[in-house]
N, C-alpha and C. Protein backbone atom coordinates (compact mmCIF):
# COMPACT_ATOMS: atom_id res chain seq x y z
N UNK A 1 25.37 -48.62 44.00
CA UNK A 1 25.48 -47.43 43.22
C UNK A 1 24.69 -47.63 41.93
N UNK A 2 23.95 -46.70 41.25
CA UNK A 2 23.07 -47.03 40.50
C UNK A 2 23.67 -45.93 39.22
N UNK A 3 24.03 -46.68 37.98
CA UNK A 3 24.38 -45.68 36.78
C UNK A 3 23.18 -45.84 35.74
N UNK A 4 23.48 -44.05 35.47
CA UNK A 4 22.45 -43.73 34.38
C UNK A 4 23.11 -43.61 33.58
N UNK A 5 22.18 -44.01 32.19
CA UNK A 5 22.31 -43.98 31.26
C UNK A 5 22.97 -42.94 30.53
N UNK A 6 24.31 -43.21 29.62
CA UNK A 6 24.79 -42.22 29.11
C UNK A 6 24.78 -41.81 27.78
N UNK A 7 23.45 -41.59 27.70
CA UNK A 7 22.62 -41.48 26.25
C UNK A 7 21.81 -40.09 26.06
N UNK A 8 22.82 -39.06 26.25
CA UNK A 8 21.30 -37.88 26.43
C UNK A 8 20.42 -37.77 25.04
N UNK A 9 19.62 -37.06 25.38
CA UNK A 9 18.44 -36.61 23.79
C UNK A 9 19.57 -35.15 23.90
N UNK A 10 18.96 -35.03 22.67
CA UNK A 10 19.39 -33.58 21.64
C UNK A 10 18.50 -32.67 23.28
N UNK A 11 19.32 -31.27 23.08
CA UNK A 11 18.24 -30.33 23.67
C UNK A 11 18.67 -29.88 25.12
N UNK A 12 17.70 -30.24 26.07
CA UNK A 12 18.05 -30.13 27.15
C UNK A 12 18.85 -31.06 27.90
N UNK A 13 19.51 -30.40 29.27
CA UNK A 13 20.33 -31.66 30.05
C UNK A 13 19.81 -32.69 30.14
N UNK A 14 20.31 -33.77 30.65
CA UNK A 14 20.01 -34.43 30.62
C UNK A 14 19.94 -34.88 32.91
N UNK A 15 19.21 -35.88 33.15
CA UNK A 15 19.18 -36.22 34.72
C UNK A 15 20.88 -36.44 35.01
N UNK A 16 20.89 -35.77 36.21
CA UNK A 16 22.24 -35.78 37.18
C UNK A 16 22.89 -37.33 37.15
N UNK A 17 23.93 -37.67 36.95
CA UNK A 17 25.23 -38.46 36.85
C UNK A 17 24.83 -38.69 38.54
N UNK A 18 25.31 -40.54 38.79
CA UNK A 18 25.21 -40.92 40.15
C UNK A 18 26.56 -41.38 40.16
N UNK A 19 27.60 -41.31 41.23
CA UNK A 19 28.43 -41.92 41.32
C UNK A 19 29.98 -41.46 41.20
N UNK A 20 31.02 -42.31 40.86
CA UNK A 20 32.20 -41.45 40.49
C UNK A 20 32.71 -41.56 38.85
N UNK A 21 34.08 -41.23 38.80
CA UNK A 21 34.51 -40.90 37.65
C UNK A 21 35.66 -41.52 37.43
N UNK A 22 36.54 -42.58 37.08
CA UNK A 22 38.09 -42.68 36.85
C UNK A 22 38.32 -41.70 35.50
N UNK A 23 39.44 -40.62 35.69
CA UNK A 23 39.81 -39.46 34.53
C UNK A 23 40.80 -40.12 34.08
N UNK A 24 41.50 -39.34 33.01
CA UNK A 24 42.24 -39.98 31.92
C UNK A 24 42.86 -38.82 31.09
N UNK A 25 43.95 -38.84 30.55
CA UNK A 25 43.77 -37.95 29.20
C UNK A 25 44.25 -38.39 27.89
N UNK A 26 43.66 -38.09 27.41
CA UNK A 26 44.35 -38.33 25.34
C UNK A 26 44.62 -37.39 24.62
N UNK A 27 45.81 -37.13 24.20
CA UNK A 27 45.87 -35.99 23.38
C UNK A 27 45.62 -34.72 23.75
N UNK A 28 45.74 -34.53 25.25
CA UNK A 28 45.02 -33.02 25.81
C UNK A 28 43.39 -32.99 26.09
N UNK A 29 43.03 -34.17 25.86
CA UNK A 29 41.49 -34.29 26.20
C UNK A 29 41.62 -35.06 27.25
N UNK A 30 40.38 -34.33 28.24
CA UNK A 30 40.28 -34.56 29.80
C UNK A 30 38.61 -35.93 29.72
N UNK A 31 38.95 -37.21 30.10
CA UNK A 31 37.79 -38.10 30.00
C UNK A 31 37.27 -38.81 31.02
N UNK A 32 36.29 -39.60 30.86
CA UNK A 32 36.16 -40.19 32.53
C UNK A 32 35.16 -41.17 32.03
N UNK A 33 35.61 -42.22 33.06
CA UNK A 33 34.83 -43.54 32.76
C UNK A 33 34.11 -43.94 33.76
N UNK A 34 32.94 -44.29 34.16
CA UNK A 34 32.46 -44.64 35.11
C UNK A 34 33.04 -45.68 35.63
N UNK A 35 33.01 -45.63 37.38
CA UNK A 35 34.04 -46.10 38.18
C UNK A 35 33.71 -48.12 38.03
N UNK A 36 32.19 -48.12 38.18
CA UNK A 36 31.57 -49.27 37.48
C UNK A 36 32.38 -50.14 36.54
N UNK A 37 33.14 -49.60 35.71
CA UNK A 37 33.64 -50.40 34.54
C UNK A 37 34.80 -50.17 34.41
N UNK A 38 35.29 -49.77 35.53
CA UNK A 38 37.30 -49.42 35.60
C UNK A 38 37.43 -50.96 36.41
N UNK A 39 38.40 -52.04 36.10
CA UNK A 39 38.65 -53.19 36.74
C UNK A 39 40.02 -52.17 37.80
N UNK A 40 41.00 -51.91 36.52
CA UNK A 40 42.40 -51.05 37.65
C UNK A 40 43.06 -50.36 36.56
N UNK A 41 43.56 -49.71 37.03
CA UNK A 41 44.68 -48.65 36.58
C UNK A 41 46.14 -49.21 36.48
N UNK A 42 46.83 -49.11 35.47
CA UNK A 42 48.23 -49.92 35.43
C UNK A 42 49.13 -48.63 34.54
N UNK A 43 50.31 -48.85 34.95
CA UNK A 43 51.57 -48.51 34.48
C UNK A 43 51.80 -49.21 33.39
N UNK A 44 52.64 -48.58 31.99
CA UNK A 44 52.61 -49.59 30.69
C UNK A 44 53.18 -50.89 30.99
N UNK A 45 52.53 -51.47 29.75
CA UNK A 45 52.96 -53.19 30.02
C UNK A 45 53.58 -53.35 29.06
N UNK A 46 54.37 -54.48 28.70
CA UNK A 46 54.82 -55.03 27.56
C UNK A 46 53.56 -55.88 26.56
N UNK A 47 53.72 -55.59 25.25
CA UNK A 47 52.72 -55.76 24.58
C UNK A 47 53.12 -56.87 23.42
N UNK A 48 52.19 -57.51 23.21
CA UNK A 48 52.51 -59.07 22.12
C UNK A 48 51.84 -58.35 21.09
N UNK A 49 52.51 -58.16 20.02
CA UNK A 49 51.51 -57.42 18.52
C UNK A 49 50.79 -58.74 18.37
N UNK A 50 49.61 -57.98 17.44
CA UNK A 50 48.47 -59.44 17.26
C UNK A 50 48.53 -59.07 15.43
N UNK A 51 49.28 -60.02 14.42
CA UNK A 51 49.05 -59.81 13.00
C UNK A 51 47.90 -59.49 12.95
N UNK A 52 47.63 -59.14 11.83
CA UNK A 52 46.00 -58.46 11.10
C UNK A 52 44.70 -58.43 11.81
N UNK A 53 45.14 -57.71 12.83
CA UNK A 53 44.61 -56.80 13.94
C UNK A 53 44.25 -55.94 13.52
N UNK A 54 43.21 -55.06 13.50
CA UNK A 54 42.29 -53.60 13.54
C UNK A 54 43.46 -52.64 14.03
N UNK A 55 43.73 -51.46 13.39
CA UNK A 55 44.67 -50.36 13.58
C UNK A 55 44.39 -50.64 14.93
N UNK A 56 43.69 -50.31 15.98
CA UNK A 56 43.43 -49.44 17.14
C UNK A 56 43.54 -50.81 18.01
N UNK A 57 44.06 -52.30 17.92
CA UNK A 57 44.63 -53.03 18.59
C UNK A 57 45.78 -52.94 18.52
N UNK A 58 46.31 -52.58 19.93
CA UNK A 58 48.33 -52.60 20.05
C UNK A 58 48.79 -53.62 19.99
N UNK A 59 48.13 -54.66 20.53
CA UNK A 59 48.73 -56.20 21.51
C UNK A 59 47.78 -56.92 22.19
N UNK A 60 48.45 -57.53 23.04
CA UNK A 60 47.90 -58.36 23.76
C UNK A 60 48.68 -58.17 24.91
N UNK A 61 48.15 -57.78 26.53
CA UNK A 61 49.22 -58.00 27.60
C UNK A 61 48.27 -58.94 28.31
N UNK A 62 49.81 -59.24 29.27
CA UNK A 62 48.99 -60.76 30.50
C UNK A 62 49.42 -59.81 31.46
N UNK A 63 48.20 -59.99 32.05
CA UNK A 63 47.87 -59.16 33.29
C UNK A 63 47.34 -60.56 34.34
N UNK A 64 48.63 -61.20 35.02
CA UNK A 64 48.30 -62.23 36.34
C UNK A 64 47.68 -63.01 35.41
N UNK A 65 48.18 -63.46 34.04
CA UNK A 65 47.96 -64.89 34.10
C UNK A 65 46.78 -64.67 32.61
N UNK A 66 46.47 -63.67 32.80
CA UNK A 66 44.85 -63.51 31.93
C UNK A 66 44.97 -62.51 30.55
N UNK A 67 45.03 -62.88 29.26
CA UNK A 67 45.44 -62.59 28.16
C UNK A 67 44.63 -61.35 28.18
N UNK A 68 45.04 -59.94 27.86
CA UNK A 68 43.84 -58.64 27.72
C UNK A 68 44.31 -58.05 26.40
N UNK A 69 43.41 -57.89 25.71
CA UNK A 69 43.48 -57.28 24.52
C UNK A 69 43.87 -55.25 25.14
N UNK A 70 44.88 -54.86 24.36
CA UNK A 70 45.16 -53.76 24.67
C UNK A 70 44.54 -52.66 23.28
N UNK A 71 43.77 -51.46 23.42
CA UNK A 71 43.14 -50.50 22.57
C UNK A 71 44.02 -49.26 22.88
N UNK A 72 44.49 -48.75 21.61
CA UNK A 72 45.16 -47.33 21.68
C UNK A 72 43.84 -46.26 21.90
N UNK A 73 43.81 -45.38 22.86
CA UNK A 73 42.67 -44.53 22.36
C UNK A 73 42.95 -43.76 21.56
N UNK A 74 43.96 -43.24 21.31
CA UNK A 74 44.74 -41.94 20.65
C UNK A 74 43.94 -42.85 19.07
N UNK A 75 44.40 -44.02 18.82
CA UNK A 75 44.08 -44.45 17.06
C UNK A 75 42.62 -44.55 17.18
N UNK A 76 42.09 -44.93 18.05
CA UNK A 76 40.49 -45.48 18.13
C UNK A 76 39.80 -44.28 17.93
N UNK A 77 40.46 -43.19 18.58
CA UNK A 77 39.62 -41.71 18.57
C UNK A 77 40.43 -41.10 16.97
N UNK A 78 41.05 -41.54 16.18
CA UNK A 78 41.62 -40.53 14.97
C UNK A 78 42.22 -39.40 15.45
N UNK A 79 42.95 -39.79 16.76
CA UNK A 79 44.05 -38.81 17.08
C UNK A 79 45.36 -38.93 16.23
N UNK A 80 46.39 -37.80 16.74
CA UNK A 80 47.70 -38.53 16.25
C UNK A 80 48.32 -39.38 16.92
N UNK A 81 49.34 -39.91 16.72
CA UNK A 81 49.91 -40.91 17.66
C UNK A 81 50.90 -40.48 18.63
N UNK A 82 51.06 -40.87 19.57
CA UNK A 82 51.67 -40.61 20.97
C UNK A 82 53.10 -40.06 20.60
N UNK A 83 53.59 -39.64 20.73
CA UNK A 83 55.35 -39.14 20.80
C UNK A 83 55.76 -40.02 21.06
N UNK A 84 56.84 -40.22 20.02
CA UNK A 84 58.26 -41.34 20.30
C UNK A 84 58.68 -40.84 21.57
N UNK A 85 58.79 -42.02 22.44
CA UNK A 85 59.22 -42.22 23.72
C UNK A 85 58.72 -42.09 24.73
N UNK A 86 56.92 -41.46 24.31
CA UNK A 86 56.07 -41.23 25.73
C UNK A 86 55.70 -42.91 25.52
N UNK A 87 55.19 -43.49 26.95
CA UNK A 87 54.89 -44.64 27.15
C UNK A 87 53.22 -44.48 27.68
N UNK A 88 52.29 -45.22 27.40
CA UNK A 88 50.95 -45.17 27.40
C UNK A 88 50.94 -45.50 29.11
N UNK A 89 49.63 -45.68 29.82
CA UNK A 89 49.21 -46.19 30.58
C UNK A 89 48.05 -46.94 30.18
N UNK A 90 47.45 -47.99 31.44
CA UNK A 90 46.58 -48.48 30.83
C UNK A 90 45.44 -48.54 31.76
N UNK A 91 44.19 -48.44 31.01
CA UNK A 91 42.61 -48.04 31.92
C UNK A 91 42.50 -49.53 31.92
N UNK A 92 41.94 -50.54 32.28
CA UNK A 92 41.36 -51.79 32.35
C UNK A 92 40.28 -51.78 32.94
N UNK A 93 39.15 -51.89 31.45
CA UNK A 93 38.31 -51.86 31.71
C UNK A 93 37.20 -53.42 31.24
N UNK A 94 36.16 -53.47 32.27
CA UNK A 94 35.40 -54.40 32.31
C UNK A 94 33.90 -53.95 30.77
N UNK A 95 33.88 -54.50 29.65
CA UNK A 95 32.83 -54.42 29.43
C UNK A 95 32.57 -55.86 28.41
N UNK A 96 30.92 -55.68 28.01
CA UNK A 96 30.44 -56.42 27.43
C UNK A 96 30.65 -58.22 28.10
N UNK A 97 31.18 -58.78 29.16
CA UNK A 97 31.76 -59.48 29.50
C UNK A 97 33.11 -59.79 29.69
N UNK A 98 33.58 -59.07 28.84
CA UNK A 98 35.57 -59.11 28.49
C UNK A 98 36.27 -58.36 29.58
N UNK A 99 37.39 -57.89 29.23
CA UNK A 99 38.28 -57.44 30.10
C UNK A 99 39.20 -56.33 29.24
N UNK A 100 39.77 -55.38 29.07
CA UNK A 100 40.25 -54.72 27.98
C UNK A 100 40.82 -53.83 28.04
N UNK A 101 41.94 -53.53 27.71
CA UNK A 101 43.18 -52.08 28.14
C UNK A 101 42.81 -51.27 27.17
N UNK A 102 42.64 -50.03 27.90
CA UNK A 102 42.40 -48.52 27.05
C UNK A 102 44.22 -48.13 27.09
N UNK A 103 44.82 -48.05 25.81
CA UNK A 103 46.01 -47.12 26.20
C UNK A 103 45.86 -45.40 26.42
N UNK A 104 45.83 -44.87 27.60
CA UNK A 104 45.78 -43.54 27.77
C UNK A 104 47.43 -43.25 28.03
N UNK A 105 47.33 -41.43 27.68
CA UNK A 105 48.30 -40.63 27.73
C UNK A 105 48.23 -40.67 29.36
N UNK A 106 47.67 -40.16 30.27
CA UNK A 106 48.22 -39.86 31.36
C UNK A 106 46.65 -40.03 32.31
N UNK A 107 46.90 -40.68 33.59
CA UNK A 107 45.92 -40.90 34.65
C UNK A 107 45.58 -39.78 35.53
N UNK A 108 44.08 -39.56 35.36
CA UNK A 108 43.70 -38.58 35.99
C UNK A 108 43.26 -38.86 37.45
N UNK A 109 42.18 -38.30 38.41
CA UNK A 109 41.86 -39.01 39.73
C UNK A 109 40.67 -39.79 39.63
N UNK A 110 40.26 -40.31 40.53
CA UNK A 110 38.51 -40.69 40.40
C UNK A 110 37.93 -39.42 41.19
N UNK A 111 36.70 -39.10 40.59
CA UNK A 111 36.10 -37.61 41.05
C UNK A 111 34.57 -38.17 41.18
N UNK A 112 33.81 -37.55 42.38
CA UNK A 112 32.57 -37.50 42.58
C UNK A 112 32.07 -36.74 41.25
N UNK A 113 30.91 -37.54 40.95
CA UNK A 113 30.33 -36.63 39.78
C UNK A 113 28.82 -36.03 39.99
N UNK A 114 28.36 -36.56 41.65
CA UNK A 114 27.27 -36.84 41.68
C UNK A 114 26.65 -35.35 41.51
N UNK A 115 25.24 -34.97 40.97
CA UNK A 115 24.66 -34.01 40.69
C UNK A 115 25.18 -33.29 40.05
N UNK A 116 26.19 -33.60 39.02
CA UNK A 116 26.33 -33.06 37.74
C UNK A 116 25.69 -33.20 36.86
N UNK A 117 24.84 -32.41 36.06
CA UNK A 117 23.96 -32.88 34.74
C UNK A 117 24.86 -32.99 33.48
N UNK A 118 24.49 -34.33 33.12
CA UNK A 118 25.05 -34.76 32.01
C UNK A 118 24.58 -33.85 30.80
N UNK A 119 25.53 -33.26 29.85
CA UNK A 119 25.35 -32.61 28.47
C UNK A 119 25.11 -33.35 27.84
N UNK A 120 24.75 -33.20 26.06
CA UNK A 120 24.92 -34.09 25.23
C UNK A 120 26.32 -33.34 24.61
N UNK A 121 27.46 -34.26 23.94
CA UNK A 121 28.40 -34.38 23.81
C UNK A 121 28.06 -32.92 22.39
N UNK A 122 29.77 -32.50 22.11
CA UNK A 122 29.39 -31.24 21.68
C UNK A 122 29.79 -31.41 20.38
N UNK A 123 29.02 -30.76 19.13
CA UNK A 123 28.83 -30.81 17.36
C UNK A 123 30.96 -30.78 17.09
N UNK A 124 31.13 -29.87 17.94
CA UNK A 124 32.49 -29.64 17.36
C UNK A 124 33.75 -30.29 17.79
N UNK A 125 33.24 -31.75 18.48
CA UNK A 125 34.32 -32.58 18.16
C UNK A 125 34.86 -33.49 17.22
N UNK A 126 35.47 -34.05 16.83
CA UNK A 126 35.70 -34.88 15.32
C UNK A 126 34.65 -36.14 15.65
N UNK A 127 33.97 -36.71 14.60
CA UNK A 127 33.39 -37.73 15.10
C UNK A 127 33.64 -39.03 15.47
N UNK A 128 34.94 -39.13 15.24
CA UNK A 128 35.43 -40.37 16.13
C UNK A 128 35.39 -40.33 17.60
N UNK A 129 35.45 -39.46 17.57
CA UNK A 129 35.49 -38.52 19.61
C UNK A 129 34.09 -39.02 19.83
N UNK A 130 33.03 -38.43 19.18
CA UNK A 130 31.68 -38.27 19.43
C UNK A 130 31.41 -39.67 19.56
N UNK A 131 31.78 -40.31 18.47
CA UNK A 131 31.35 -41.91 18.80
C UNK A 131 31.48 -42.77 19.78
N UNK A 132 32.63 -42.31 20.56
CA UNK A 132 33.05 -43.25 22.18
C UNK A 132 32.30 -42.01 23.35
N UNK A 133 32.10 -41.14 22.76
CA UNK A 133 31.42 -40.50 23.94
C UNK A 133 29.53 -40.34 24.21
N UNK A 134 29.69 -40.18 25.36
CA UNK A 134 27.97 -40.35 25.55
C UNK A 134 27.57 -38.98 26.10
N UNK A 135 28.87 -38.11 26.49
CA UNK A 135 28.14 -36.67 27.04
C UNK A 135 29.19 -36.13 27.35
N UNK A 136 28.81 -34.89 27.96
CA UNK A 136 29.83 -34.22 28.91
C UNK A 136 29.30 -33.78 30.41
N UNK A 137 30.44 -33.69 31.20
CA UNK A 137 29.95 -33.28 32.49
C UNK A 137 30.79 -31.99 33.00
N UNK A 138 30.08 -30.59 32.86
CA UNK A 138 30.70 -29.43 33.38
C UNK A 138 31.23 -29.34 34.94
N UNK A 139 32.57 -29.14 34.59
CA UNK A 139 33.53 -29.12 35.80
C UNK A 139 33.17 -27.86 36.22
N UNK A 140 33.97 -27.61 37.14
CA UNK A 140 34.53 -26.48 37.61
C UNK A 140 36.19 -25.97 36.63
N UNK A 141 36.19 -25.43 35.92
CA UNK A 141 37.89 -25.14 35.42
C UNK A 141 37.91 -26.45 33.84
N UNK A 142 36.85 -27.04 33.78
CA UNK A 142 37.30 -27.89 32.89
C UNK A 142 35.88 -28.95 31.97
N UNK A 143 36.01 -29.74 31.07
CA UNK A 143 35.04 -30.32 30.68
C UNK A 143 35.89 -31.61 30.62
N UNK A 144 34.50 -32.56 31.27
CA UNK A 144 34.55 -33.95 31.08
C UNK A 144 33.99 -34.70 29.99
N UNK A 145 34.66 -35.58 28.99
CA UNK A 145 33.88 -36.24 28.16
C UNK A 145 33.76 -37.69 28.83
N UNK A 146 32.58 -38.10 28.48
CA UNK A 146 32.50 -38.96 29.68
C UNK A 146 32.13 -40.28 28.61
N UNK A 147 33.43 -41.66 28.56
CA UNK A 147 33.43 -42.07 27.91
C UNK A 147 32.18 -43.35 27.77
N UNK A 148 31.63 -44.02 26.86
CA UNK A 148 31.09 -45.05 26.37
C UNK A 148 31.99 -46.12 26.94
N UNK A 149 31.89 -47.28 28.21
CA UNK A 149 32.96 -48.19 27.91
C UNK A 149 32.62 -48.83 26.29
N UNK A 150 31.55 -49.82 26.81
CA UNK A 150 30.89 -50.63 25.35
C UNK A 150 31.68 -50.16 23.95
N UNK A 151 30.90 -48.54 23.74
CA UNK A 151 31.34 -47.82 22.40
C UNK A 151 32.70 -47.86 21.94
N UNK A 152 33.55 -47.82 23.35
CA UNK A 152 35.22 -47.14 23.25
C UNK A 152 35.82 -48.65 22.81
N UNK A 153 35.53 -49.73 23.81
CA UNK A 153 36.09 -51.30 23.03
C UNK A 153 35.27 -52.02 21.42
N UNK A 154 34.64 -50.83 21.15
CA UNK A 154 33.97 -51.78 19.82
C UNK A 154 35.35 -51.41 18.46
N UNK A 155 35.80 -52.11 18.61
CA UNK A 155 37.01 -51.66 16.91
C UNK A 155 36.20 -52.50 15.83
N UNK A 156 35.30 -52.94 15.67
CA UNK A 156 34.61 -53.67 14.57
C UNK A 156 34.52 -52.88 13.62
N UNK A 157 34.65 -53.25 12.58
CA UNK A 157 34.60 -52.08 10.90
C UNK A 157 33.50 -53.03 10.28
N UNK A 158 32.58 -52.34 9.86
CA UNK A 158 31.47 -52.62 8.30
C UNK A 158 32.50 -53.65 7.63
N UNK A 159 32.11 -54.87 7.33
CA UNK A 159 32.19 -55.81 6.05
C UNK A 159 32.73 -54.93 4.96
N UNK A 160 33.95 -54.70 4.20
CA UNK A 160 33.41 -54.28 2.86
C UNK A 160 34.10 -54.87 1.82
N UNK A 161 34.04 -56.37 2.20
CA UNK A 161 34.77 -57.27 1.26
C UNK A 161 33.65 -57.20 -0.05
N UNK A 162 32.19 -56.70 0.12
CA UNK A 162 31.13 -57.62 -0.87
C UNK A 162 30.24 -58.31 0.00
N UNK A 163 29.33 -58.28 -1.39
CA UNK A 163 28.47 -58.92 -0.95
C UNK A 163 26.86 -58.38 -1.04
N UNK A 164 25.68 -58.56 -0.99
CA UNK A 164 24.70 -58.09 -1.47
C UNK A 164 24.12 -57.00 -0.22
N UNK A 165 23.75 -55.76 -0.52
CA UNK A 165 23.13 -54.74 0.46
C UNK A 165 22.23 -54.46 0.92
């Protein structure tokens, strides 16, 4: 299976999406990750807080043995936070070499996406949204934001202890 790049230019569509989709939702937003970089889908886990951790790290879960850093998307995207007593699920996803739990609100299906033309992602989402996303893909009944793995696991913040510019 061969994935394109999810980088459109300003302007026109961009070339047709190859492949499938694992969906998701956050906050009422409908997302999808290429199937490429979904390891599995899990039911919530129990989570180890990690001290002076980046907001948008929950924990740490062991998944068979293997320590995975867990990411809220709801904080990573500058959503609000989940309702007392809803319980997350988790995307596990493969990038950059690592291994890494997306906490999502609720699991969507995996969907053919093939010969959908990728959008470029739209002015009027908040830009934390915009930043994990690389486009959209027009449904039928609905819009896909179609996530960045790479982008969505980066929680790194700018230095701003000091220092010369």
């Amino acid at each position: 299976m061969t994935a394109t790049t999810l980088t459109p230019t300003a302007g026109a569509p961009t070339s047709a999406m190859t492949g499938q989709m694992c969906t998701f939702w956050v906050d009422g937003l409908y997302f999808g990750l290429q199937v490429e970089h979904v390891q599995e889908v899990l039911r919530y886990q129990q989570l180890t807080v990690v001290p002076c951790a980046p907001d948008a790290v929950h924990g740490l879960i062991n998944l068979r043995g293997q320590i995975v850093t867990a990411l809220d998307l709801r904080c990573r995207l500058g959503l609000p936070p989940r309702p007392e007593g809803e319980l997350p699920m988790n995307v596990i996803v493969r990038s950059r070499g690592e291994v890494v739990s997306l906490l999502v609100d609720d699991i969507g299906d995996v969907i053919d996406t093939t010969d959908v033309p990728l959008q470029p992602t739209p002015a009027n989402l908040p830009p934390t949204v915009q930043d994990v996303v690389g486009g959209v893909l027009p449904l039928p009944g609905s819009i896909l934001l179609v996530v960045d793995a790479e982008r969505a696991v980066d929680v790194s913040s700018p230095d701003t202890t000091g220092g010369t510019p």
